[in-house]
Protein backbone atom coordinates (compact mmCIF):
# COMPACT_ATOMS: atom_id res chain seq x y z
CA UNK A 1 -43.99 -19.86 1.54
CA UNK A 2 -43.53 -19.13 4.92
CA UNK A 3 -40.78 -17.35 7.40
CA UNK A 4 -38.80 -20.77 7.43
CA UNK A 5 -39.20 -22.08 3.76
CA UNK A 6 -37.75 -18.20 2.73
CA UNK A 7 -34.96 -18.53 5.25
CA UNK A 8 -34.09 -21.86 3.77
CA UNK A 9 -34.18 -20.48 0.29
CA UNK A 10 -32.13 -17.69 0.69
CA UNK A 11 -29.42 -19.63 3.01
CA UNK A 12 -29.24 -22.16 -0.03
CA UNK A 13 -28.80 -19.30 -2.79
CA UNK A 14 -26.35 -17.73 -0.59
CA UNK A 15 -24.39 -20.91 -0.43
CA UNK A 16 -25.12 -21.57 -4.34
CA UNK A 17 -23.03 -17.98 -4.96
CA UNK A 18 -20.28 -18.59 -2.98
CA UNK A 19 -19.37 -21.89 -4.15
CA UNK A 20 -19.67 -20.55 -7.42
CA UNK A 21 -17.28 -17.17 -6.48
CA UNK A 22 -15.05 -20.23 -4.80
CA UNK A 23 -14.70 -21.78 -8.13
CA UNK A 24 -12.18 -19.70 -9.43
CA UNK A 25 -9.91 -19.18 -6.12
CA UNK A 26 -7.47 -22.13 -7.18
CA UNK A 27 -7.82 -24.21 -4.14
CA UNK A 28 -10.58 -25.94 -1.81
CA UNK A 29 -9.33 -24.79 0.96
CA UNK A 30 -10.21 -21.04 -0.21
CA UNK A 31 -13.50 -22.34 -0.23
CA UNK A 32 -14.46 -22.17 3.71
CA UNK A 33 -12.83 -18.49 4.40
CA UNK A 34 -14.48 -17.26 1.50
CA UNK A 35 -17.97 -18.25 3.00
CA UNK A 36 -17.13 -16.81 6.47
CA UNK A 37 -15.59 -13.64 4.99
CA UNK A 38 -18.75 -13.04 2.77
CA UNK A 39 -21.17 -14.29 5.83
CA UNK A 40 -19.21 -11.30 8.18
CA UNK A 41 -19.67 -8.57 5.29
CA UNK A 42 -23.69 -9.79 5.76
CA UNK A 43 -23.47 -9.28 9.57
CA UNK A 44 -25.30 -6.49 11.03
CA UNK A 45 -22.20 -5.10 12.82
CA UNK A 46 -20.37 -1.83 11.51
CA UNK A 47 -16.66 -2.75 11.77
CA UNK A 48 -16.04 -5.40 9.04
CA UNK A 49 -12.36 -5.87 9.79
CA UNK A 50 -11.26 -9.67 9.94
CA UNK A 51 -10.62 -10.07 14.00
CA UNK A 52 -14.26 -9.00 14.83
CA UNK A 53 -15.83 -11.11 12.15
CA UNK A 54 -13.89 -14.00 12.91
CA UNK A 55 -15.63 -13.73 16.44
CA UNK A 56 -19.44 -13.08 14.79
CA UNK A 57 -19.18 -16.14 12.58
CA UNK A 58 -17.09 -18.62 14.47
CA UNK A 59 -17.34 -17.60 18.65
CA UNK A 60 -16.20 -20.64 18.77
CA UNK A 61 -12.60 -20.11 17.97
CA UNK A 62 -12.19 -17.12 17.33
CA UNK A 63 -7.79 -17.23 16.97
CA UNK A 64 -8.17 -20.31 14.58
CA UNK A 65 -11.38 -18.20 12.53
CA UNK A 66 -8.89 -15.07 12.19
CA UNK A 67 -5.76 -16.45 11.27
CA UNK A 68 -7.99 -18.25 8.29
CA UNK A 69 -9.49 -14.99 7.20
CA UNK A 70 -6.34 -12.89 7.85
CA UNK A 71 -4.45 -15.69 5.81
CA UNK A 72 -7.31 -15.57 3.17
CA UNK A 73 -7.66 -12.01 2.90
CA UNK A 74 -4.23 -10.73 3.35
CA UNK A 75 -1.56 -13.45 2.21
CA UNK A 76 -3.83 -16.30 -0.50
CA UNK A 77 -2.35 -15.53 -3.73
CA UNK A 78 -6.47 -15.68 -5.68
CA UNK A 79 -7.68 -13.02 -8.19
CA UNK A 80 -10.22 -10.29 -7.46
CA UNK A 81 -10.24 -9.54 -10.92
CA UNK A 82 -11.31 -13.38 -11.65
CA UNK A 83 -14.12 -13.43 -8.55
CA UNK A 84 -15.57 -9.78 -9.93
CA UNK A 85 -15.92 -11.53 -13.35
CA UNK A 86 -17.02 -14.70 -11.94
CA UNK A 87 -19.60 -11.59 -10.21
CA UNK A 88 -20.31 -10.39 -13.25
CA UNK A 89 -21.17 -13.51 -15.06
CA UNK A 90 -23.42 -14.10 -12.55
CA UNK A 91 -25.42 -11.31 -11.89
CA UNK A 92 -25.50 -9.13 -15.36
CA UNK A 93 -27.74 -11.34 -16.97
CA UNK A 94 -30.46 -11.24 -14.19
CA UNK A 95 -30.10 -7.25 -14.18
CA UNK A 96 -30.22 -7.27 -17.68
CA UNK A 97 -33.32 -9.18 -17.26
CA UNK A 98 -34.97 -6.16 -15.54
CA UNK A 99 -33.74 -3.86 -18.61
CA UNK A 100 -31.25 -2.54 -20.29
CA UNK A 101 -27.95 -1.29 -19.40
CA UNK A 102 -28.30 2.34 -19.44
CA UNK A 103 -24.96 3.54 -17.98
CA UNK A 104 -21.27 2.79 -16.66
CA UNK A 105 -20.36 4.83 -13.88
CA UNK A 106 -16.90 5.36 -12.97
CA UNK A 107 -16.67 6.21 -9.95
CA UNK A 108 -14.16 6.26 -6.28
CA UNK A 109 -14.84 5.75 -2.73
CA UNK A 110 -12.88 6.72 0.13
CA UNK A 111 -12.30 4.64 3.18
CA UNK A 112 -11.44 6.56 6.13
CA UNK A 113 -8.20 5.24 8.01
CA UNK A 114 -6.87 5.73 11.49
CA UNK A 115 -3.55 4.64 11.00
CA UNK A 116 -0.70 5.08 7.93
CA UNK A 117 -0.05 1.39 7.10
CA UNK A 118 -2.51 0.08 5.34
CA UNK A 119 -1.61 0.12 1.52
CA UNK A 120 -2.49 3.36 -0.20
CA UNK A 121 -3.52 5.28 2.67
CA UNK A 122 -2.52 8.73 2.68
CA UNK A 123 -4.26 12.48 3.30
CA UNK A 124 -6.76 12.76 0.31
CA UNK A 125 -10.14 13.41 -0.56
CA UNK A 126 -12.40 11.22 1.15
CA UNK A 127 -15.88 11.51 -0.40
CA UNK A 128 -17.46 9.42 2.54
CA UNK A 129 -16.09 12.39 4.92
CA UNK A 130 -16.31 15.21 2.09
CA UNK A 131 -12.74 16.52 2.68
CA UNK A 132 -9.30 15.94 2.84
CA UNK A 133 -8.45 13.24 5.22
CA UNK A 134 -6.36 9.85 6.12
CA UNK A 135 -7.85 7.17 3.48
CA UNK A 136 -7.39 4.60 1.00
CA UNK A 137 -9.25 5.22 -2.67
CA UNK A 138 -10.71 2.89 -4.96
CA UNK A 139 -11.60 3.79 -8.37
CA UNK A 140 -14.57 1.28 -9.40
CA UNK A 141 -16.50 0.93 -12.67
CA UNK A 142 -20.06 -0.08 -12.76
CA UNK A 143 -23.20 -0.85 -15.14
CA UNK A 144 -26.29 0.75 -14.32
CA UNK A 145 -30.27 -0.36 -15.78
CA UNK A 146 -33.12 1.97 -14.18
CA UNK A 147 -33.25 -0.29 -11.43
CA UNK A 148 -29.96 -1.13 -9.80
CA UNK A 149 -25.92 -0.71 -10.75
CA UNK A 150 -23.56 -3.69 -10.71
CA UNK A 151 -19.35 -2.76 -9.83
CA UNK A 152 -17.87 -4.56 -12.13
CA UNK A 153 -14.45 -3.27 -11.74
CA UNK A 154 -12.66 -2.11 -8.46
CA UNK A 155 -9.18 -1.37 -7.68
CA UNK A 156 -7.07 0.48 -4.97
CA UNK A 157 -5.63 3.87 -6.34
CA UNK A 158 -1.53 3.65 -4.97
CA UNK A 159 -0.71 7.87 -4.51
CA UNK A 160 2.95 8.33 -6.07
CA UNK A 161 3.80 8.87 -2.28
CA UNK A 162 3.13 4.79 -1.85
CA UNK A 163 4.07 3.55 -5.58
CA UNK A 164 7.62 5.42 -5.11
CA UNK A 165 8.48 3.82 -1.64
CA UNK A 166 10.39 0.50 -1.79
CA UNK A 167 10.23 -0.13 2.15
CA UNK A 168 6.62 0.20 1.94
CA UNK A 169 5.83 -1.65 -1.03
CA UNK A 170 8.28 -4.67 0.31
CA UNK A 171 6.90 -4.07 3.77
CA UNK A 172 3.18 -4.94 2.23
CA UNK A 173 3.87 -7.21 -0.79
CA UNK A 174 2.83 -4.74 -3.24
CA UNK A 175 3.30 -6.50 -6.82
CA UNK A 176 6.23 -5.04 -8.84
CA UNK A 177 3.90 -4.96 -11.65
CA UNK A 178 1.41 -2.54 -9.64
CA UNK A 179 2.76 1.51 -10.78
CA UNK A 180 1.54 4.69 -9.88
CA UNK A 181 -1.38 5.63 -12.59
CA UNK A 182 -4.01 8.31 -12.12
CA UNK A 183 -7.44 7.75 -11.54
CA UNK A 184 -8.51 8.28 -15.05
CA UNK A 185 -6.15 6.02 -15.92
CA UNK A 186 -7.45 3.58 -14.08
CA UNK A 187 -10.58 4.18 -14.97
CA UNK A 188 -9.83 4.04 -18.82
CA UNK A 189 -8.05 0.52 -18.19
CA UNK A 190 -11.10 -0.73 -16.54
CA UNK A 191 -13.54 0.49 -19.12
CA UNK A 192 -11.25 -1.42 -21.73
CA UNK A 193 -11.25 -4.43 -20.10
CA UNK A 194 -14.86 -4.22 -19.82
CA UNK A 195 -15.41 -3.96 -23.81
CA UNK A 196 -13.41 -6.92 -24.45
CA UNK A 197 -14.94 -8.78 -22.20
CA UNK A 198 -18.18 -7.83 -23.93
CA UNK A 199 -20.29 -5.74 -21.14
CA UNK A 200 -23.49 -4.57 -22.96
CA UNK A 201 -22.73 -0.88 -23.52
CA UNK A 202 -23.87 2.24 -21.78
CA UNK A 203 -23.36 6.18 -21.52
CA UNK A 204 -20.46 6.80 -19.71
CA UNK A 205 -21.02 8.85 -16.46
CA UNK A 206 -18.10 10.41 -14.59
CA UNK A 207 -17.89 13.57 -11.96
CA UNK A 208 -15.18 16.21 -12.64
CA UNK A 209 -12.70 14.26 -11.05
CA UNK A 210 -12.34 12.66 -14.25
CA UNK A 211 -14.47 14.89 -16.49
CA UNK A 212 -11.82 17.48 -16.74
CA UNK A 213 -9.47 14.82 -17.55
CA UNK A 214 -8.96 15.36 -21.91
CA UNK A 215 -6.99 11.94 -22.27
CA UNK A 216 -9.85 10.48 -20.21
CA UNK A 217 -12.54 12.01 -22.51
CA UNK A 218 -10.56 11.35 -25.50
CA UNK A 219 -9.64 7.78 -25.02
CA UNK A 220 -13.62 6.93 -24.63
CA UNK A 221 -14.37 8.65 -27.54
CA UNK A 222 -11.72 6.54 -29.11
CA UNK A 223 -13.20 3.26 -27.54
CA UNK A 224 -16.60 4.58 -29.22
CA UNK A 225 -18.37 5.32 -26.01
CA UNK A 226 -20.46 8.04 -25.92
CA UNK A 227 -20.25 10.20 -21.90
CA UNK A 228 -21.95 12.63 -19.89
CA UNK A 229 -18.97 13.68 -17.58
CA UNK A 230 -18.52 16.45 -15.15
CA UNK A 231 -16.13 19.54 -15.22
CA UNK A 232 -15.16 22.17 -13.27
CA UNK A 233 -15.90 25.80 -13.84
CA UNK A 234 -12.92 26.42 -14.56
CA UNK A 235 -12.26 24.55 -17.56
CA UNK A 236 -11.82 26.84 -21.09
CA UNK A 237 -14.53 26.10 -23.99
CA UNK A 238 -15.39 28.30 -27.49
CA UNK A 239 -18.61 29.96 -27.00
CA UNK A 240 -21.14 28.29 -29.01
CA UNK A 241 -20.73 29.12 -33.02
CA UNK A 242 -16.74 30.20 -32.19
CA UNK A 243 -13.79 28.15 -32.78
CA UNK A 244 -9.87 28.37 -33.08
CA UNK A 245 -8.67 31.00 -36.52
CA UNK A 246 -7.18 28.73 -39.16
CA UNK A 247 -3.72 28.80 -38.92
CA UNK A 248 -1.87 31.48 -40.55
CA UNK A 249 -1.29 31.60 -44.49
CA UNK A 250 1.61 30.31 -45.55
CA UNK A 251 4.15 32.69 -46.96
CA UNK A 252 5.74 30.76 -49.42
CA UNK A 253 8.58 30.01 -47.34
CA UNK A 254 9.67 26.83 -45.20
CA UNK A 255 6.96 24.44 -43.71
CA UNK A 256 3.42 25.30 -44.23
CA UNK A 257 1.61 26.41 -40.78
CA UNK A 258 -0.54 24.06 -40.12
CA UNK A 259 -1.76 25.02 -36.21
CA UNK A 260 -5.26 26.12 -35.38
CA UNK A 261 -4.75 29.44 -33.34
CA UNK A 262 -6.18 32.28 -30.62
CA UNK A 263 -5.98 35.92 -30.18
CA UNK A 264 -6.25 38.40 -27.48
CA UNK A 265 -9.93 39.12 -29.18
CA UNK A 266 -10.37 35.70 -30.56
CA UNK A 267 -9.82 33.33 -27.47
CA UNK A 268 -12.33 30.76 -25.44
CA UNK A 269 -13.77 31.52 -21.62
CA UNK A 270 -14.24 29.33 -18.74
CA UNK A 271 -17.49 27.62 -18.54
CA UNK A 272 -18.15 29.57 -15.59
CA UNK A 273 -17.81 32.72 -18.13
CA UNK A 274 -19.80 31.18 -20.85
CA UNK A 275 -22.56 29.91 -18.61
CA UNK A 276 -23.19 33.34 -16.92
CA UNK A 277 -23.48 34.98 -20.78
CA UNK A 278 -26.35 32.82 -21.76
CA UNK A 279 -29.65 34.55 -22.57
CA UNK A 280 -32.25 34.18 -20.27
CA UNK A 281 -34.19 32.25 -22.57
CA UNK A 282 -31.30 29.56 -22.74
CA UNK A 283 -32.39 28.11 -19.46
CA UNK A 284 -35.97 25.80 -18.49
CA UNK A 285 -36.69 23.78 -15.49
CA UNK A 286 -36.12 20.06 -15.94
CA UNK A 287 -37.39 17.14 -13.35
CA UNK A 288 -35.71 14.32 -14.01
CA UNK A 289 -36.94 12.20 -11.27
CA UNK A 290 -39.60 11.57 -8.04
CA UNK A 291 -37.41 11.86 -5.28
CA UNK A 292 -38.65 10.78 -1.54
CA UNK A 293 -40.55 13.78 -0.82
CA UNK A 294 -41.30 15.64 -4.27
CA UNK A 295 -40.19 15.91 -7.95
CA UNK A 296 -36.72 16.99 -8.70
CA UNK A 297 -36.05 19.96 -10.89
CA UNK A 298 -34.14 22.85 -11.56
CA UNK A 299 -32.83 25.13 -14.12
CA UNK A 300 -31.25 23.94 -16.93
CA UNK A 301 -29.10 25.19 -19.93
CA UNK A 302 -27.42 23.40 -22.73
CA UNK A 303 -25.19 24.57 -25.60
CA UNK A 304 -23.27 22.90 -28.02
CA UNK A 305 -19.16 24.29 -28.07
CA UNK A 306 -16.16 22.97 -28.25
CA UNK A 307 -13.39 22.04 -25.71
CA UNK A 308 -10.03 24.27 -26.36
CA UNK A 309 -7.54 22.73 -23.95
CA UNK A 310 -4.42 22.77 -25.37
CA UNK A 311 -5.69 23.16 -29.51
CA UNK A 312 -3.22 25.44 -30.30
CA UNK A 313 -0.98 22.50 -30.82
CA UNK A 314 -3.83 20.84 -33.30
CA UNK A 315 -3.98 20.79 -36.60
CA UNK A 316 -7.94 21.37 -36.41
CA UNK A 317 -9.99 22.08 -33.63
CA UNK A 318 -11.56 19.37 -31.04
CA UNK A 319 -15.12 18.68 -32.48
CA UNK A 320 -18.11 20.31 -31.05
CA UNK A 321 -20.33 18.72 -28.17
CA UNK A 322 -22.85 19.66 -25.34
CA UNK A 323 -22.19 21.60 -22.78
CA UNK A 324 -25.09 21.06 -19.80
CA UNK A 325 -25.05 23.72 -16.81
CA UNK A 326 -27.38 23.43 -13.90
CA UNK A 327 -28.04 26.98 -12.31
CA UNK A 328 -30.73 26.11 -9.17
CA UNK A 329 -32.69 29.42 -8.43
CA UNK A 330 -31.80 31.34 -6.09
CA UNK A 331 -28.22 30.28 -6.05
CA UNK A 332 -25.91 33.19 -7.32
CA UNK A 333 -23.78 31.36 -9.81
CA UNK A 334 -24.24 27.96 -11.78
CA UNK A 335 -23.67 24.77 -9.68
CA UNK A 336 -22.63 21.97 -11.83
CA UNK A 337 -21.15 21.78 -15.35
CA UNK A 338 -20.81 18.62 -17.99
CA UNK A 339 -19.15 18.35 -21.07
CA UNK A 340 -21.16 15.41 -23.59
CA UNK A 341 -21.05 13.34 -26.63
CA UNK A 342 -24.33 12.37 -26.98
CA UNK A 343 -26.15 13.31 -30.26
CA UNK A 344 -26.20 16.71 -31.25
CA UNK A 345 -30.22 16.09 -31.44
CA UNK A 346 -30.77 15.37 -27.94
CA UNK A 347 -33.27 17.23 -26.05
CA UNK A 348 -32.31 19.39 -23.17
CA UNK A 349 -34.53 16.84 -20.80
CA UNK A 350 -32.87 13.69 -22.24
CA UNK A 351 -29.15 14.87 -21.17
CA UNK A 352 -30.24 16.18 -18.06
CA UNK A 353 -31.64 12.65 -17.18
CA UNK A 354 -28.72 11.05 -18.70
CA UNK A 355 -26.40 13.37 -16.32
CA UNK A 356 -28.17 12.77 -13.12
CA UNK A 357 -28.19 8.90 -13.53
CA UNK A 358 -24.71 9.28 -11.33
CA UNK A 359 -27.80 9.49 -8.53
CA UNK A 360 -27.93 5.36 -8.79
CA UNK A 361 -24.44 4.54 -7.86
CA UNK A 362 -24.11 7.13 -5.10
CA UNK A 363 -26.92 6.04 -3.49
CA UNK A 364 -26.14 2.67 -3.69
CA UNK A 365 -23.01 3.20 -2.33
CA UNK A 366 -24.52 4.76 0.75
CA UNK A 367 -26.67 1.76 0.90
CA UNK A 368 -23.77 -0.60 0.93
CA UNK A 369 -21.91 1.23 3.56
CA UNK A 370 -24.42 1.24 5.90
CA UNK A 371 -25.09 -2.49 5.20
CA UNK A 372 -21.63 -4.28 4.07
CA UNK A 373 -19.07 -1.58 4.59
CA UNK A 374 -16.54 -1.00 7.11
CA UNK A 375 -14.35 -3.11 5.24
CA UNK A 376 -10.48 -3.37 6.09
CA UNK A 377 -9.14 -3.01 2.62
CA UNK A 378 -5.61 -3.85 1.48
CA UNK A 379 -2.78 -5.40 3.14
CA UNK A 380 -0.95 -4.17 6.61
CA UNK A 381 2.63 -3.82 7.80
């Protein structure tokens, strides 16, 4: 095949996937915006708001071009849900193809903002900037094989500061059905719709944004998904082989206790705490992967304990699972914690490479920003 015939084939695959994404937009006239909007993401330029794509795909006339794609983007009443399953159908089973599905990710992305109007944008963490800063947030879920991730759920997270302002939400068209919900929330809703809709199963995989979340642990473990999740160093945990005392004996009189309980002696520690008790011997090097210069590795410890937020209102304590620390050398204290459900057999190298899997989506998030990012996400005043 030569430069020509492989131009030709990909401009005729490219067309093939939008006119099936068009499919479920409702109307034919969707059909023409949708190509131009998804032609300007491909553009090598770095802004991929509408008015400067517009002018990249139709110099022509340019007004006409962005009024279409302002119309299409901003005001068309289509689904994203319905094109990211349309998405899905169309591109799981080819990744699937390449192996099996290995992980979801849940994961957000910032978008840095200038201005306050856009909806959702407010000062927060912004992970493309690393610090607090004017943004909008979207929570997205993907499947990951050893090869490549798919998002197969993405929404805009609405701060309370947004969901609780009428003007705004009028001002922008914000659905009255849209409410404030946390990130793990949203992130729990996705992974739900994701089961019924049959997506082959994976580990879960989740930073401590949502790690230290308990409902957001909990409700996977009540989905029956197993997760390798972040958590901060602050979070409390019963050394290994401890647990909440029984609750008291009853005294023959009124209710029977029936709460799980602590003690000044008798109490859990931060994972910080625990981590830095550990035996020497608890801790090996691990690589878990080549990386573009050498092996990765580094220091490694894993214990099985049990979580202890808030037990002293259970009847029994929360069940034991892994705790994985990674302490680098040289570094003076432990840099990353996870909390895990996987199999109380698993080896120390098997969680590690389970844990670090989160590598895939952030990197192909950097690779989509510097390719198809830029976007102008969500509706303007």
């Amino acid at each position: 095949m030569d430069l020509q015939d492989g131009i030709e084939t990909s401009e005729s695959r490219f067309a093939a996937y939008v006119e099936t994404l068009a499919s479920v937009l409702g109307h034919a006239d969707r059909v023409a915006p949708l190509k131009a909007y998804c032609t300007g993401l491909l553009l090598p330029r770095e802004r991929k708001s509408v008015e400067p794509m517009a002018a990249r795909v139709e110099p022509g006339r340019v007004q006409a071009a962005h009024q279409s794609l302002h119309h299409f983007v901003a005001k068309a009443d289509w689904s994203d849900d319905a094109v990211l399953s349309r998405v899905r159908e169309q591109v799981l089973p080819a990744l699937e193809r390449q192996g099996q599905i290995r992980a979801w990710i849940v994961d957000d992305t910032g978008f840095p903002k200038k201005g306050k109007h856009s909806v959702g944008v407010a000062r927060q963490y912004c992970g493309q900037l690393g610090k607090q800063d004017n943004c909008q947030v979207a929570v997205s879920l993907s499947v990951a094989t050893e090869q490549a991730s798919l998002p197969i759920a993405y929404q805009l997270y609405l701060p309370e500061s947004w969901a609780n302002d009428p003007d705004r939400r009028a001002k922008t068209g914000v659905p009255e059905n849209v409410v404030f919900r946390t990130k793990p929330e949203i992130a729990l809703a996705q992974i739900r719709a994701a089961l019924e809709a049959g997506v082959s199963r994976g580990v879960v995989l989740a930073d401590a944004g949502y790690g230290n979340d308990t409902a957001f642990r909990t409700g996977l473990t009540k989905v029956g998904l197993t997760y390798v999740v972040g958590v901060q160093s602050s979070i409390r945990l019963w050394s290994p082989g401890t647990q909440p005392l029984p609750p008291k004996p009853w005294s023959g009189r009124g209710r029977p206790p029936s709460r799980v309980r602590r003690q000044a002696e008798h109490a859990p520690v931060s994972a910080k705490e625990l981590a830095q008790a550990l035996p020497e011997d608890a801790w090996h090097m691990v690589t878990w992967r080549e990386g573009s210069k050498a092996s990765l590795a580094s220091r490694f410890a894993a214990v099985r304990v049990r979580p202890a937020h808030r037990d002293y209102w259970r009847s029994v304590p929360h069940a034991e699972e892994w705790f994985l620390i990674e302490w680098p050398d040289g570094e003076v204290e432990p840099t990353k914690y996870w909390l895990s459900t996987l199999p109380g057999k698993t080896r120390l190298a098997d969680l590690v490479d389970q844990a670090k899997m989160r590598w895939r989506i952030e990197r192909d998030y950097q690779e989509l920003k510097q390719g198809c990012c830029h976007i102008d996400f969500g509706l303007t005043v």
